[in-house]
C-alpha atoms as a PDB file:
ATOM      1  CA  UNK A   1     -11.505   4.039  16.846  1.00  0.00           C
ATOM      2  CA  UNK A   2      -8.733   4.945  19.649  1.00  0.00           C
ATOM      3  CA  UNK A   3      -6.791   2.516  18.351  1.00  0.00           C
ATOM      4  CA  UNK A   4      -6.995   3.452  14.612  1.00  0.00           C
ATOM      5  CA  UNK A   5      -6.091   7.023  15.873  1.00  0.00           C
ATOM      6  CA  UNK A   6      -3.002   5.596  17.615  1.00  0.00           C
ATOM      7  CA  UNK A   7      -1.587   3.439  14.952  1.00  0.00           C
ATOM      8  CA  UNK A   8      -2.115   6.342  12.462  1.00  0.00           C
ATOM      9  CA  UNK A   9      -0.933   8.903  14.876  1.00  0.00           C
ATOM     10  CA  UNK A  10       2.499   9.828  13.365  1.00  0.00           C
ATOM     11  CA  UNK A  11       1.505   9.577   9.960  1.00  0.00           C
ATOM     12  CA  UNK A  12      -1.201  12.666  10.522  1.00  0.00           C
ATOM     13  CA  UNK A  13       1.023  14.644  12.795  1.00  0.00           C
ATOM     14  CA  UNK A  14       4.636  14.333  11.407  1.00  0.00           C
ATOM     15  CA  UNK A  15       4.150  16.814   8.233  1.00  0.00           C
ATOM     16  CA  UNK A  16       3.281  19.093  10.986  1.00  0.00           C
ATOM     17  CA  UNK A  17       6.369  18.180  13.283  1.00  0.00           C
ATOM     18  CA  UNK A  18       8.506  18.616  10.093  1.00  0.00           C
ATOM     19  CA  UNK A  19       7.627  22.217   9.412  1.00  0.00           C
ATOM     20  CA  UNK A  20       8.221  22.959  12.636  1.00  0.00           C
ATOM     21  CA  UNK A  21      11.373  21.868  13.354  1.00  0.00           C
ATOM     22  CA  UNK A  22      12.511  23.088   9.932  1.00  0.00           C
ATOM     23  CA  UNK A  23      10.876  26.491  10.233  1.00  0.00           C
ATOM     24  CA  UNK A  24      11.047  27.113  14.386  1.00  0.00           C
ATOM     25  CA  UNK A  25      13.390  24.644  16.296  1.00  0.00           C
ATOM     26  CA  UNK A  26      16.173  24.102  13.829  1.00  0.00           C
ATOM     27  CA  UNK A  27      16.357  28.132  13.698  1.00  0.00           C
ATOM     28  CA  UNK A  28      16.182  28.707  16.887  1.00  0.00           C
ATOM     29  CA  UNK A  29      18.926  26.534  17.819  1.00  0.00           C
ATOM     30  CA  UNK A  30      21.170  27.420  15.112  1.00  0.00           C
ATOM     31  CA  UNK A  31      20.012  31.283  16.575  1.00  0.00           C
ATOM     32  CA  UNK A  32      21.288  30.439  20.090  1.00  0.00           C
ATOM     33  CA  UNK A  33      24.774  29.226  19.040  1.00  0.00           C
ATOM     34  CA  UNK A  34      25.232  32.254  16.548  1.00  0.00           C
ATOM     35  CA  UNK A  35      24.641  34.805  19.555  1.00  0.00           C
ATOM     36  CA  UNK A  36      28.082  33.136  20.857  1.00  0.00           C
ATOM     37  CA  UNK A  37      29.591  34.309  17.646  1.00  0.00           C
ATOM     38  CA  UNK A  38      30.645  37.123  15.577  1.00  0.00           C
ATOM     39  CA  UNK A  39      29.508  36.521  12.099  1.00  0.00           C
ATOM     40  CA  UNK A  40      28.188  38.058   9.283  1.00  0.00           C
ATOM     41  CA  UNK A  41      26.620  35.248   7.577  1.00  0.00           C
ATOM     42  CA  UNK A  42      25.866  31.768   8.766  1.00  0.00           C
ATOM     43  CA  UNK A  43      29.309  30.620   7.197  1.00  0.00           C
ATOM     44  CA  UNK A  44      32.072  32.344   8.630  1.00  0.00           C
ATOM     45  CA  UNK A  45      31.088  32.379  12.038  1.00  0.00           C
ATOM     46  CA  UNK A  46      33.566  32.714  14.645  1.00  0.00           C
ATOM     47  CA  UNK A  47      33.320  31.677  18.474  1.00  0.00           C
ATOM     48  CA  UNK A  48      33.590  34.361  20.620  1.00  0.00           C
ATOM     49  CA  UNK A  49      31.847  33.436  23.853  1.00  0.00           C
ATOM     50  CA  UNK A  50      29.807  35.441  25.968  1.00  0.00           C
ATOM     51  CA  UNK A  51      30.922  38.566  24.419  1.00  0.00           C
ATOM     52  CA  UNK A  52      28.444  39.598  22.543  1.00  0.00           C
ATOM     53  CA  UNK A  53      26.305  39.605  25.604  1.00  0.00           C
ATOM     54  CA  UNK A  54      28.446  41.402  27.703  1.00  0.00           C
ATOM     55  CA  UNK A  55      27.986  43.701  24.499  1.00  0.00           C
ATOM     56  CA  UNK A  56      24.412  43.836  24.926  1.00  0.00           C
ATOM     57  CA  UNK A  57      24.485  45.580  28.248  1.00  0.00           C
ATOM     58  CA  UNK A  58      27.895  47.162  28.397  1.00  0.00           C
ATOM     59  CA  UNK A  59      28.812  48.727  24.758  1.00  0.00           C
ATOM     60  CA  UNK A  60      25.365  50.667  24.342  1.00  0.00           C
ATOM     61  CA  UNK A  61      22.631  51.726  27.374  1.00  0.00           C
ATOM     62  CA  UNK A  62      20.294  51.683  23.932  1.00  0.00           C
ATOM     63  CA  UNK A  63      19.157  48.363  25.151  1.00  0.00           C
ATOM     64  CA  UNK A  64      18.572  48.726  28.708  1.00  0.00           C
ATOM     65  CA  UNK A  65      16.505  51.523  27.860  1.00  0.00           C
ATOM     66  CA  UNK A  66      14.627  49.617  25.578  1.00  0.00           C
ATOM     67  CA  UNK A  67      13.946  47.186  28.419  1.00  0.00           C
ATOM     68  CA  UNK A  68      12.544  49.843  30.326  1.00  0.00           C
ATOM     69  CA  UNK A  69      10.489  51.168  28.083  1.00  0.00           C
ATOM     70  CA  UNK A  70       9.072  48.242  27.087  1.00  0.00           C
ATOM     71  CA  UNK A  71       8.077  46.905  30.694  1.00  0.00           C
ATOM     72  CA  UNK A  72       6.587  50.343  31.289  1.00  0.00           C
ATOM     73  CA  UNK A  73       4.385  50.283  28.327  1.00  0.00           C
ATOM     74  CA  UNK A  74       3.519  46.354  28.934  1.00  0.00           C
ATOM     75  CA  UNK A  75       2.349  47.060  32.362  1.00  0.00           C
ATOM     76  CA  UNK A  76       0.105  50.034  31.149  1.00  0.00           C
ATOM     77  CA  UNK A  77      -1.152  47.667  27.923  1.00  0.00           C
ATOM     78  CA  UNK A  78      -1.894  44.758  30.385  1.00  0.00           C
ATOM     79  CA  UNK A  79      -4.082  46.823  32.469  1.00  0.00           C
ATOM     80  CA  UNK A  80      -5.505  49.093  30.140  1.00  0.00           C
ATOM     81  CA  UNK A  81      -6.485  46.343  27.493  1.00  0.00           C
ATOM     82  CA  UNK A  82      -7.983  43.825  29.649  1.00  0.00           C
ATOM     83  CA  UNK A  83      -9.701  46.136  32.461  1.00  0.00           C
ATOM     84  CA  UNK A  84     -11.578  48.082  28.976  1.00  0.00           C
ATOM     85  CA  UNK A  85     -12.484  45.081  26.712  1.00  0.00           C
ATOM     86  CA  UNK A  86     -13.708  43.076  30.144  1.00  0.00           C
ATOM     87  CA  UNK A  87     -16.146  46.120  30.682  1.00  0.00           C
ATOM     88  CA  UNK A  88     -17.048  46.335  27.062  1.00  0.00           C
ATOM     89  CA  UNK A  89     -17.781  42.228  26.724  1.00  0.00           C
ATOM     90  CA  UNK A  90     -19.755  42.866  30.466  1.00  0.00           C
ATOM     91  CA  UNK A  91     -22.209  45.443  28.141  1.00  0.00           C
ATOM     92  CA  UNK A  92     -22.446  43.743  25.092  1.00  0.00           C
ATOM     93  CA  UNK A  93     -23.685  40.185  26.927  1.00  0.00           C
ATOM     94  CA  UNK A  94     -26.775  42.166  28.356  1.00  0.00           C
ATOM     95  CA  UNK A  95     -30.039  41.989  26.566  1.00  0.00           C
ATOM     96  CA  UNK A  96     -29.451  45.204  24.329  1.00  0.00           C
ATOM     97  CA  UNK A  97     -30.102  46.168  20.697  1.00  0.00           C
ATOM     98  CA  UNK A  98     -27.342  46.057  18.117  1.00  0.00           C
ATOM     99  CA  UNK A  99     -24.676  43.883  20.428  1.00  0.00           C
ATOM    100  CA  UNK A 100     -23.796  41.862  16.999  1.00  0.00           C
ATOM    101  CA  UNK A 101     -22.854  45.117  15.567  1.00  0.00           C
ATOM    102  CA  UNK A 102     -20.688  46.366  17.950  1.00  0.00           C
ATOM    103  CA  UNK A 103     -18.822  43.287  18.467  1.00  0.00           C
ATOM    104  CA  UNK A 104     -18.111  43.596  15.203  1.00  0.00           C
ATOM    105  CA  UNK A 105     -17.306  47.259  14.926  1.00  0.00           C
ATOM    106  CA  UNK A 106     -15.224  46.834  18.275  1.00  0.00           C
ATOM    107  CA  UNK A 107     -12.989  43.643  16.905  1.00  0.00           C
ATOM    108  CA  UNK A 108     -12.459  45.181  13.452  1.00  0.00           C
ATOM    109  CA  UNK A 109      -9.153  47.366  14.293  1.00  0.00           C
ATOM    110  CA  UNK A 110      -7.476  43.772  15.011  1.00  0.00           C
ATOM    111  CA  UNK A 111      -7.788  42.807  11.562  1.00  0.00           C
ATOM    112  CA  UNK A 112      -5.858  45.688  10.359  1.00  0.00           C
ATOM    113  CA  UNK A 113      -2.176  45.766   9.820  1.00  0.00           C
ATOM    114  CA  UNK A 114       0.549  46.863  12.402  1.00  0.00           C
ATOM    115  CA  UNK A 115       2.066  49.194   9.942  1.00  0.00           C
ATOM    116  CA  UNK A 116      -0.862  50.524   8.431  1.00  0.00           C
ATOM    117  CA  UNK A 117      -2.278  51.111  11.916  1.00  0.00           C
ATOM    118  CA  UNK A 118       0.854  52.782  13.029  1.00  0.00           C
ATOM    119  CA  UNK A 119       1.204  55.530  10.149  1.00  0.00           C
ATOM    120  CA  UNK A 120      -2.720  56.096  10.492  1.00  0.00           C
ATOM    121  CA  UNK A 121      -2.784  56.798  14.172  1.00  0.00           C
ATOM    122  CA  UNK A 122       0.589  59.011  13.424  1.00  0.00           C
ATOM    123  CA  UNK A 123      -1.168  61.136  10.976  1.00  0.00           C
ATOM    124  CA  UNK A 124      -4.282  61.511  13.142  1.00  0.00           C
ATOM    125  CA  UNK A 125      -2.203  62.025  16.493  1.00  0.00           C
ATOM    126  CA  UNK A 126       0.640  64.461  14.904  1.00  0.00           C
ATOM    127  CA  UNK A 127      -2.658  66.571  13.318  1.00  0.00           C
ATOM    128  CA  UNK A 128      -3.813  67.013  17.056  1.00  0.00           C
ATOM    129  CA  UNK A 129      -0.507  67.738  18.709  1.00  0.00           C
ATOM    130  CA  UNK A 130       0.944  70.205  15.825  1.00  0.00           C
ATOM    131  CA  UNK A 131      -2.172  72.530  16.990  1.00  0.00           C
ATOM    132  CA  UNK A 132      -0.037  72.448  20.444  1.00  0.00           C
ATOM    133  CA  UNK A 133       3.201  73.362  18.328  1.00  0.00           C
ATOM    134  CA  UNK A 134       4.676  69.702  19.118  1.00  0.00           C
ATOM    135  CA  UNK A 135       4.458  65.929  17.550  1.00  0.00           C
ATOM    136  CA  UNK A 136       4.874  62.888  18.689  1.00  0.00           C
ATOM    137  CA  UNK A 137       8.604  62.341  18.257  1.00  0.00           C
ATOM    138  CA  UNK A 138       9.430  65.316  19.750  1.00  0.00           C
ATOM    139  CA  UNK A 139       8.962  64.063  22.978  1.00  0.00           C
ATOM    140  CA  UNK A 140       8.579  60.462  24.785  1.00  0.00           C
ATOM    141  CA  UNK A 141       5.990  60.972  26.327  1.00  0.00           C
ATOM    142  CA  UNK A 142       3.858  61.323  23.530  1.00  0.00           C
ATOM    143  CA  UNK A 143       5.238  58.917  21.747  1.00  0.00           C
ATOM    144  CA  UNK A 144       4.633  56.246  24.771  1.00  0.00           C
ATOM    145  CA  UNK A 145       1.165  57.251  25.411  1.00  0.00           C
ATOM    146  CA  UNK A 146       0.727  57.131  21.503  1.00  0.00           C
ATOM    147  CA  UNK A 147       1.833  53.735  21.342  1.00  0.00           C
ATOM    148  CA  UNK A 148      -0.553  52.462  24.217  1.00  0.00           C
ATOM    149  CA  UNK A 149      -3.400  54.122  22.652  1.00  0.00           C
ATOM    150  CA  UNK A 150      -2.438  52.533  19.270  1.00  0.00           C
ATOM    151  CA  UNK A 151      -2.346  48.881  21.106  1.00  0.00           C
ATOM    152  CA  UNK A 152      -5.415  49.442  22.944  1.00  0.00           C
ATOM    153  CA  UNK A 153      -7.468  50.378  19.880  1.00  0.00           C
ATOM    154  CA  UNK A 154      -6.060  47.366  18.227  1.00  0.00           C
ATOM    155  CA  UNK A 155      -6.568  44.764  20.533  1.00  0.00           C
ATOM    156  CA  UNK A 156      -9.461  45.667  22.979  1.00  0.00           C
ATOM    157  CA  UNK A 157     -11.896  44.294  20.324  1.00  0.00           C
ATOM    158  CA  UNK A 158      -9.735  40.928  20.303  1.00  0.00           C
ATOM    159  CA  UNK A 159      -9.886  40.065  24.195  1.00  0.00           C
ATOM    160  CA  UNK A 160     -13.326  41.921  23.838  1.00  0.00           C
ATOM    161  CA  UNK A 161     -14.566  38.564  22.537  1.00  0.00           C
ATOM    162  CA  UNK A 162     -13.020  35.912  24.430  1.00  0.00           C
ATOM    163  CA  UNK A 163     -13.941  37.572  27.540  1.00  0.00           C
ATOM    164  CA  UNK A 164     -17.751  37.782  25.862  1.00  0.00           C
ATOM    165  CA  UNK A 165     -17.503  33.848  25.614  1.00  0.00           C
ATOM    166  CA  UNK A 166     -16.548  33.327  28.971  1.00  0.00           C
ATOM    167  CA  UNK A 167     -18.682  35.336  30.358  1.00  0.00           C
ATOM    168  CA  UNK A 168     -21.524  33.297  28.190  1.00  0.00           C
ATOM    169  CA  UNK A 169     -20.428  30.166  29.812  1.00  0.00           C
ATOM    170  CA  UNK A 170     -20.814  31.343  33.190  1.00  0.00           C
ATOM    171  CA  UNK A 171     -23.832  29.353  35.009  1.00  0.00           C
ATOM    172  CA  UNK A 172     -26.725  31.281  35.594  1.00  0.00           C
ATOM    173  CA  UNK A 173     -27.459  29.615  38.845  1.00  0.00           C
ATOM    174  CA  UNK A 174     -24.906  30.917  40.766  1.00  0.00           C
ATOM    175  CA  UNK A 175     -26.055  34.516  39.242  1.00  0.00           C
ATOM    176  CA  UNK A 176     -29.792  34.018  41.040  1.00  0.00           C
ATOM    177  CA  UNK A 177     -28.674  32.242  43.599  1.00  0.00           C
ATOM    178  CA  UNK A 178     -26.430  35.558  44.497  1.00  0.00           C
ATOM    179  CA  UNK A 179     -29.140  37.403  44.237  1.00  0.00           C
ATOM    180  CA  UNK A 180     -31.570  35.829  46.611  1.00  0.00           C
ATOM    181  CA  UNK A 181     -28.724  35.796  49.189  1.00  0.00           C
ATOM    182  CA  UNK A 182     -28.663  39.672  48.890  1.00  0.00           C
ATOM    183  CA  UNK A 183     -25.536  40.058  46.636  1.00  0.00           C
ATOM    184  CA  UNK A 184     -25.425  43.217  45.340  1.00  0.00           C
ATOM    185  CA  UNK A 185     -24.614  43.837  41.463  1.00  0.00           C
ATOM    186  CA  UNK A 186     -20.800  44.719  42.629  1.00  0.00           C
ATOM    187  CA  UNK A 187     -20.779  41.818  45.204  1.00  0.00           C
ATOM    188  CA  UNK A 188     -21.829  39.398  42.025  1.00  0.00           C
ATOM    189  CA  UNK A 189     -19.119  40.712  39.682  1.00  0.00           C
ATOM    190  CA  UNK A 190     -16.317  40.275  42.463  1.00  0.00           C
ATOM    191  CA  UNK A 191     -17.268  37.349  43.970  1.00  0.00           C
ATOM    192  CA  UNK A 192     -19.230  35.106  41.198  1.00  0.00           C
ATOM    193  CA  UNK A 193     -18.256  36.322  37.659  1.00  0.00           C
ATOM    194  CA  UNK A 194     -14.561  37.166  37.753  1.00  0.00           C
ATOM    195  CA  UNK A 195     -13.702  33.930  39.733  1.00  0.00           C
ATOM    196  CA  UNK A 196     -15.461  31.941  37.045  1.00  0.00           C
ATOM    197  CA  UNK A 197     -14.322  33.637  33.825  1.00  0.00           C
ATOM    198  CA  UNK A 198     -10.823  33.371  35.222  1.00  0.00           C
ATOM    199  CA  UNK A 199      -9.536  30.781  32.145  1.00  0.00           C
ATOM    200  CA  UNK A 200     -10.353  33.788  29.864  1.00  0.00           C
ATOM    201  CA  UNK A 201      -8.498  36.040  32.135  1.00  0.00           C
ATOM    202  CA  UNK A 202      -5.441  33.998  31.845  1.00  0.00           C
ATOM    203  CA  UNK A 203      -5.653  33.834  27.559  1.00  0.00           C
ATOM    204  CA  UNK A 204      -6.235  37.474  27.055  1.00  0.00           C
ATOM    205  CA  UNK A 205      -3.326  38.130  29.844  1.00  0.00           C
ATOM    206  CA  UNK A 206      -0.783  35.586  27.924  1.00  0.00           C
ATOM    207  CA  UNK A 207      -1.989  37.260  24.609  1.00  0.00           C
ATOM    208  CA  UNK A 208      -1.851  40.846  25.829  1.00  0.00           C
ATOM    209  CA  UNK A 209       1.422  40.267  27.428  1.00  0.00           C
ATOM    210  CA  UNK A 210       3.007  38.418  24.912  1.00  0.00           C
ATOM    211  CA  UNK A 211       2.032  40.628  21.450  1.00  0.00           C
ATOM    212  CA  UNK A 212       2.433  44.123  24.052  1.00  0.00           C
ATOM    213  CA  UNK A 213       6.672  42.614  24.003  1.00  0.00           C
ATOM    214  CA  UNK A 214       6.632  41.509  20.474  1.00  0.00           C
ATOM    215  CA  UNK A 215       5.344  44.502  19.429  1.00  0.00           C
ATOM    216  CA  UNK A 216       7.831  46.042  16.022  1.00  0.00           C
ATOM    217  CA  UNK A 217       5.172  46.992  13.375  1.00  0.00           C
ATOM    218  CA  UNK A 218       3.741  49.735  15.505  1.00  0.00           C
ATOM    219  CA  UNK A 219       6.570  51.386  17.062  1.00  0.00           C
ATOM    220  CA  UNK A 220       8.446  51.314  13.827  1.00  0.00           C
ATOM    221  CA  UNK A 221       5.491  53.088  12.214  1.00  0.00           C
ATOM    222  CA  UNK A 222       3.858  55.521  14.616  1.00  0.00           C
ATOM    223  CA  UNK A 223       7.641  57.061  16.077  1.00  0.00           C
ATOM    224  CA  UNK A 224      10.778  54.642  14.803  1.00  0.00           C
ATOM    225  CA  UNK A 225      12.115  55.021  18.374  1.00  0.00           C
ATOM    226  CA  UNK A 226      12.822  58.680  18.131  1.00  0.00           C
ATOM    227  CA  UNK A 227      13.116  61.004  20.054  1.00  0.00           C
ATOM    228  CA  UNK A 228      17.103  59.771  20.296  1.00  0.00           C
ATOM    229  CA  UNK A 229      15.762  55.731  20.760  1.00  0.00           C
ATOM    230  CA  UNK A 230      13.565  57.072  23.317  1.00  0.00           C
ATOM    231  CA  UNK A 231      10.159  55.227  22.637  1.00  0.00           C
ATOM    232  CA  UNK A 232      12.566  52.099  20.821  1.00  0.00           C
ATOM    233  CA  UNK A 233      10.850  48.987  21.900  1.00  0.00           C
ATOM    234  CA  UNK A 234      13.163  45.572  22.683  1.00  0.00           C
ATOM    235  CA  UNK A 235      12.122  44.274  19.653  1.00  0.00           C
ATOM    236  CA  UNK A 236      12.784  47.312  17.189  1.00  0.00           C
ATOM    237  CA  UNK A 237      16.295  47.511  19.248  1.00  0.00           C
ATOM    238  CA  UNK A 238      17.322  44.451  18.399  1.00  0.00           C
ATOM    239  CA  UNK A 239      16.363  44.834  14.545  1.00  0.00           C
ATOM    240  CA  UNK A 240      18.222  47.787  14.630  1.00  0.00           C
ATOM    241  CA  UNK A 241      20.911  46.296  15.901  1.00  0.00           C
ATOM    242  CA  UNK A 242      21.374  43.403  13.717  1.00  0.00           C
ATOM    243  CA  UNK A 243      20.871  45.522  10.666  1.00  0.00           C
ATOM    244  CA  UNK A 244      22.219  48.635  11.511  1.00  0.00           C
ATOM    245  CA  UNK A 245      25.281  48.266  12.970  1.00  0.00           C
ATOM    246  CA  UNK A 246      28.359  46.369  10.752  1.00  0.00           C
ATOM    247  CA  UNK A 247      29.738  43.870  12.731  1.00  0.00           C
ATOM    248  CA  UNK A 248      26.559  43.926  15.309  1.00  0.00           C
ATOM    249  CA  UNK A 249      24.958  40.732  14.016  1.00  0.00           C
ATOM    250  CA  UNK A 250      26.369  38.779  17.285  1.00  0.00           C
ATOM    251  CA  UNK A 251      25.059  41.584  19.126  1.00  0.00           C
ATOM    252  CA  UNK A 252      21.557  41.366  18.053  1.00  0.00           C
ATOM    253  CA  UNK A 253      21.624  37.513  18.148  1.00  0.00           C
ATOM    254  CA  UNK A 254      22.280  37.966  21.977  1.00  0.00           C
ATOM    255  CA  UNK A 255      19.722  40.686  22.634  1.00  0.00           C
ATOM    256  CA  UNK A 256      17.262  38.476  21.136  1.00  0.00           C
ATOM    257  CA  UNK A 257      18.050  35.302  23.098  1.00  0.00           C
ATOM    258  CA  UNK A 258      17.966  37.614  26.270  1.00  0.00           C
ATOM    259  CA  UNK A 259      14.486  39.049  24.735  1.00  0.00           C
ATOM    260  CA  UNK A 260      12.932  35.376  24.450  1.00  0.00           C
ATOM    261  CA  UNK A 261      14.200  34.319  28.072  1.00  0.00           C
ATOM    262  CA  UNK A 262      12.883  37.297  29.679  1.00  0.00           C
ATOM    263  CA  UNK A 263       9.236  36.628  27.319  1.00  0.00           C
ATOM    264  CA  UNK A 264       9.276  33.073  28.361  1.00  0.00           C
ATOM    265  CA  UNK A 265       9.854  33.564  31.756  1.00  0.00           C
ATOM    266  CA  UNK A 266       7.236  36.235  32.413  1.00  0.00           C
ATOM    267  CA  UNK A 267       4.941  34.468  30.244  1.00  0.00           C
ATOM    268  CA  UNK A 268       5.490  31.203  32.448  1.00  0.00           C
ATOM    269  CA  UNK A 269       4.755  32.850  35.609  1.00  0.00           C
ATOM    270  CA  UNK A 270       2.142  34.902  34.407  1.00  0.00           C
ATOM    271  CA  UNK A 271       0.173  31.555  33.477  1.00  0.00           C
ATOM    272  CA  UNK A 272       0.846  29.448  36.777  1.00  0.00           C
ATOM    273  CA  UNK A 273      -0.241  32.771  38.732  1.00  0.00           C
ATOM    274  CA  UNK A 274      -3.109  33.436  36.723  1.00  0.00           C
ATOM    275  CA  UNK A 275      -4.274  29.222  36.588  1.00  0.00           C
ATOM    276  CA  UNK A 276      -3.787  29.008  40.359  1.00  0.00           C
ATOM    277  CA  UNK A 277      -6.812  31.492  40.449  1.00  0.00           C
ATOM    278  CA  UNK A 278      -9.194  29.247  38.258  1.00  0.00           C
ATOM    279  CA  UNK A 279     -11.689  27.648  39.646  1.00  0.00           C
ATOM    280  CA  UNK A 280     -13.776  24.053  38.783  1.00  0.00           C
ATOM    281  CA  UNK A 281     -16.929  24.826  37.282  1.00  0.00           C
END
């Protein structure tokens, strides 16, 4: 049978390796050389060098802002999202009525749009605010704490129930046998279950991290970047860029090479970090 699935190896996998070359690493190649460019369609691009990322961080502060911004409202997501939906899955695994429900009630706002999410929690948030004579444009702050409540309601559900299945998978053995040594409930959690759920630790922090820097839909919908680019995430920066500006395109090519290093690289360490923690079960 091994053998079989070796001969016959290629002939499964390369549709597969075809649409992704043609849809992710041919793109992203052609991507990278275009950010060394100034161009305004594939066509008539024209070598420039390094200029369009001296660009990037010179011509506007836009972007450095945007990296700002988006680290502070990453580190808030990380934290927020995994420390709520690991205390949620930590209820719904004990012996209660109506867990099935709520697990499904919880993980439902994941299956809604960005955009639709982010005009809905506008409407609802700016109806609040206005009876405080302000919205959430009209200041950052609002706006950033808007956006983190948006992504928290969105995704808690998600990491909800991965942590739910590691927990599941987590021997009860070593639960009595703390226990009988004396371990109190605390002692257990710190000690016994967080060690041993630690692979679902490091998916929901990759997946947290990863869609909290991606994320467009929302902060397009629920504030656009305003007040004056304010609460304008890396990725809606770049878009803007590209699209908005005549003779930007370079520009925005750059900005989103930079974007994907600086995703890659924090995702990278964020996985050896978090693996180094696992344990052999």
């Amino acid at each position: 049978m091994q053998k079989t699935l070796k001969r016959y190896f290629l002939v499964f996998t390369l549709p597969t390796l075809v649409a992704f070359a043609l849809a992710f690493i041919i793109p992203f190649i052609m991507g990278v050389y275009m950010s060394f460019c100034e161009f305004t369609t594939v066509d008539n691009a024209k070598f420039v060098g390094v200029s369009n990322y001296v660009k990037a961080f010179v011509g506007s502060n836009s972007f450095v802002s945007a990296l700002g911004f988006t680290v502070k409202f990453v580190i808030v997501a990380i934290l927020s999202i995994n420390i709520l939906a690991f205390a949620l899955a930590l209820v719904l695994t004990k012996k209660i009525r109506g867990t099935n429900i709520f697990r499904t009630i919880f993980f439902m706002p994941n299956l809604i749009g960005g955009i639709v999410l982010g005009y809905t929690w506008q409407q609802m948030l700016n109806a609040i605010l206005l009876k405080y004579q302000t919205t959430l444009v009209s200041n950052s702050t609002y706006g950033y704490w808007g956006l983190v409540l948006l992504m928290n309601w969105q995704m808690i559900g998600y990491m909800m129930i991965i942590y739910i299945a590691g927990l599941q998978n987590v021997p009860t053995d070593l639960i009595e046998a703390a226990k009988i040594d004396g371990a109190t409930s605390w002692q257990t959690l710190i000690n016994v279950t967080i060690p041993m759920v630690m692979p679902s630790i490091t998916i929901c922090t990759f997946l947290t991290l990863s869609n909290s820097f991606k994320l467009y839909d929302q902060n397009l919908a629920l504030t656009a970047g305003a007040p004056m680019h304010r609460t304008e995430m890396m990725a809606l920066n770049i878009v803007n860029t590209f699209y908005g500006k005549t003779g930007f395109q370079g520009v925005g090519q750059a900005k989103a090479v930079i974007f994907f290093i600086i995703v890659a690289a924090i995702g990278a360490i964020q996985l050896v970090f978090t693996r180094n923690k696992e344990v052999d079960q």
